[in-house]
Protein backbone atom coordinates (compact mmCIF):
# COMPACT_ATOMS: atom_id res chain seq x y z
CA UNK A 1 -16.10 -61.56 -5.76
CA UNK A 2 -15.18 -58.36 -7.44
CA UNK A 3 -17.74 -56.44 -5.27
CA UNK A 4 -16.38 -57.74 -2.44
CA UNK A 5 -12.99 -56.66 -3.54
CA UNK A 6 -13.92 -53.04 -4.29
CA UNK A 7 -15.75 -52.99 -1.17
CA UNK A 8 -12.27 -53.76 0.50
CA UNK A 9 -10.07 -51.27 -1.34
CA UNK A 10 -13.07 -48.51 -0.49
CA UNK A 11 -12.97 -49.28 3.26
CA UNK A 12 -8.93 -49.24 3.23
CA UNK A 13 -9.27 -46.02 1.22
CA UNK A 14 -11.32 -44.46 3.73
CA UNK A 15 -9.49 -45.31 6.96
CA UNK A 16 -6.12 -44.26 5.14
CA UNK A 17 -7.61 -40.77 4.71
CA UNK A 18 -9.78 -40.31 7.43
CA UNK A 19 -6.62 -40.13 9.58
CA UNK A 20 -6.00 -36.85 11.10
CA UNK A 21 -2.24 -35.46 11.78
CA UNK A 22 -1.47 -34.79 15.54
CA UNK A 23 -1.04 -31.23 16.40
CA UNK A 24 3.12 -31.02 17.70
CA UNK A 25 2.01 -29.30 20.51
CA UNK A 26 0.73 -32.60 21.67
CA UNK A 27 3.13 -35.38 20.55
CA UNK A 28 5.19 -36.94 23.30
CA UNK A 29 4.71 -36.96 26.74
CA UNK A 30 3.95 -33.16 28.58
CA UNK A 31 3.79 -32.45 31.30
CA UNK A 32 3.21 -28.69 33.21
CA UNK A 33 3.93 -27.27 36.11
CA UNK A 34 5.71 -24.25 38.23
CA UNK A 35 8.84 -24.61 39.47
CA UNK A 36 11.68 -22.10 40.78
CA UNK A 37 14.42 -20.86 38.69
CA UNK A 38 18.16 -22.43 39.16
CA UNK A 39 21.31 -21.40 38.16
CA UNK A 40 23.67 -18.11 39.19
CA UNK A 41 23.63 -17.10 35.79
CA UNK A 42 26.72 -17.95 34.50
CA UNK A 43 27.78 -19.49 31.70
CA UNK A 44 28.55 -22.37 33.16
CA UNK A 45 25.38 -22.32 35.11
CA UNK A 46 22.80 -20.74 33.54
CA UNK A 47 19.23 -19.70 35.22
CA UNK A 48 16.99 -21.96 33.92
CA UNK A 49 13.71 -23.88 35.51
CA UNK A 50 14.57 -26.42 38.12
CA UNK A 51 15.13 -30.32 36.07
CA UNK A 52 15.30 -28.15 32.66
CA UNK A 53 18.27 -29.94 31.18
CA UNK A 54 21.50 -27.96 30.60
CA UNK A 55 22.19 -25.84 27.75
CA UNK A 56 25.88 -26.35 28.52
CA UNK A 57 25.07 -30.21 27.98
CA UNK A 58 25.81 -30.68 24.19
CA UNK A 59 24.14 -33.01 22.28
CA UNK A 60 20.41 -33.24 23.39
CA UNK A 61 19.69 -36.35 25.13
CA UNK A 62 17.34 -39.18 23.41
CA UNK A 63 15.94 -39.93 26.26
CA UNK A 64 15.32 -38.02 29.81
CA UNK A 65 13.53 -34.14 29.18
CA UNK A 66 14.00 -33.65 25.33
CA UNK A 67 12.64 -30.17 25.64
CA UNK A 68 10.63 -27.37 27.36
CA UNK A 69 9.41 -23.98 26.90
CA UNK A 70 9.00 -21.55 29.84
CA UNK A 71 7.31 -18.18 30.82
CA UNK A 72 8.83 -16.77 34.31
CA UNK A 73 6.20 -15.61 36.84
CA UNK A 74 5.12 -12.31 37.88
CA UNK A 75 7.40 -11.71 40.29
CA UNK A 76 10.47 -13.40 38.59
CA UNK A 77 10.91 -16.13 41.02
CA UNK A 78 9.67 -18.91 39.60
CA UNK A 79 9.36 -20.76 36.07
CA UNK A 80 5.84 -21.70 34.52
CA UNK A 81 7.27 -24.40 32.39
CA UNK A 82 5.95 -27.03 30.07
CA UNK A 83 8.37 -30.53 29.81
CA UNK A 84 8.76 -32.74 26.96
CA UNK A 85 9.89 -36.38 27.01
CA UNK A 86 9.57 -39.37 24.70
CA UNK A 87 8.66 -41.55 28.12
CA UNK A 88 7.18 -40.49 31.55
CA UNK A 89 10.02 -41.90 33.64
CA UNK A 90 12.00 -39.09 32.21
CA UNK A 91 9.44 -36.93 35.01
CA UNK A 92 9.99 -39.34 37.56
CA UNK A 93 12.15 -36.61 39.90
CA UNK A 94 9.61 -33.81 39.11
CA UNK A 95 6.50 -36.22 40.31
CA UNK A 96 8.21 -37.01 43.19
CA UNK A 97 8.61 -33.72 43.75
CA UNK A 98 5.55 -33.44 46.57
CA UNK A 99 5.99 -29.54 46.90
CA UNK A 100 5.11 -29.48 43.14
CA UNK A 101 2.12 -29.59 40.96
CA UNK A 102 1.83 -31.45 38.29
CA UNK A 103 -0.62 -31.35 35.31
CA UNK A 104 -0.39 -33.76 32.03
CA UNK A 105 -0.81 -32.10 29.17
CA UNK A 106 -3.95 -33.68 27.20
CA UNK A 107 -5.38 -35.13 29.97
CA UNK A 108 -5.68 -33.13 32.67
CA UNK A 109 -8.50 -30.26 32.37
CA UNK A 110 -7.53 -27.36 30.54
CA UNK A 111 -9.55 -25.25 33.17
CA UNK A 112 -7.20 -26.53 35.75
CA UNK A 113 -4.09 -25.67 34.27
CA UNK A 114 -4.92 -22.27 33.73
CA UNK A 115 -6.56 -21.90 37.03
CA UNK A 116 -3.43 -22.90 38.98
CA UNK A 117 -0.71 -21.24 36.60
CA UNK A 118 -2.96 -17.79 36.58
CA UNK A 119 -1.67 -17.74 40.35
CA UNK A 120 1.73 -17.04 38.86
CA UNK A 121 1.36 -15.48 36.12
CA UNK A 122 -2.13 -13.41 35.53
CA UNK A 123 -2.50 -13.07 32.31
CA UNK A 124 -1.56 -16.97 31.23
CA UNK A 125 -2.91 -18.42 28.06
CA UNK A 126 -2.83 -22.92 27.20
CA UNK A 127 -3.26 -21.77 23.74
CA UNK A 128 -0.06 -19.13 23.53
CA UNK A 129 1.88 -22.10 25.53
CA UNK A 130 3.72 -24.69 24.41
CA UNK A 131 6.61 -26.16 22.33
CA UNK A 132 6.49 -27.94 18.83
CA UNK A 133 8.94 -30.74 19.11
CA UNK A 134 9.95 -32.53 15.85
């Protein structure tokens, strides 16, 4: 009985620590894509990526888009952005979206991402993109 014991607080040992911590850049749902840039620039309506949530909104929301980081094209016109949401219907307007293409962060290939947003922007980097959401 008592090596059956120790065998049980060994196994619940190991599975405790073999655990690994999730790298931010991948917690929640993400999703990428490229979208124009909104807004006439005024304080009241800031440029900003199409669906990025208002700054003007106060509190952040607890649900819908939580986040996003962006990098704006080559040209200017249009908004490589990344989206961050505790639940995928929060994308449902951007996947409906049929003019726009959407990758999911984590599952879709990294080689595709980069392909596509390279179009916009030539020197883009996965690795130097993305936001750490608490």
């Amino acid at each position: 009985m008592p090596k059956l014991f120790l065998s049980g607080i060994l196994l619940i040992t190991t599975l405790c620590l073999a655990q690994h911590k999730v790298d931010p850049r991948y917690t929640y749902i993400r999703i990428i894509c490229v979208v124009p840039i909104v807004g006439q620039g005024t304080h009241d309506d800031a440029k900003r990526p199409q669906y990025a949530p208002s700054a003007t909104g106060g509190i952040p929301a607890r649900s819908g888009i939580i986040g996003f980081t962006q990098q704006i094209s080559d040209d200017g016109r249009y908004a490589l952005v990344e989206y961050v949401a505790r639940d995928k219907s929060a994308f449902q307007a951007i996947l409906n979206d049929k003019q726009l293409k959407v990758f999911f962060k984590g599952t879709d290939k990294r080689e595709d991402i980069e392909k596509e947003l390279r179009k916009y922007k030539k020197d883009f980097d996965l690795n130097a993109f993305g936001l750490v959401m608490p």
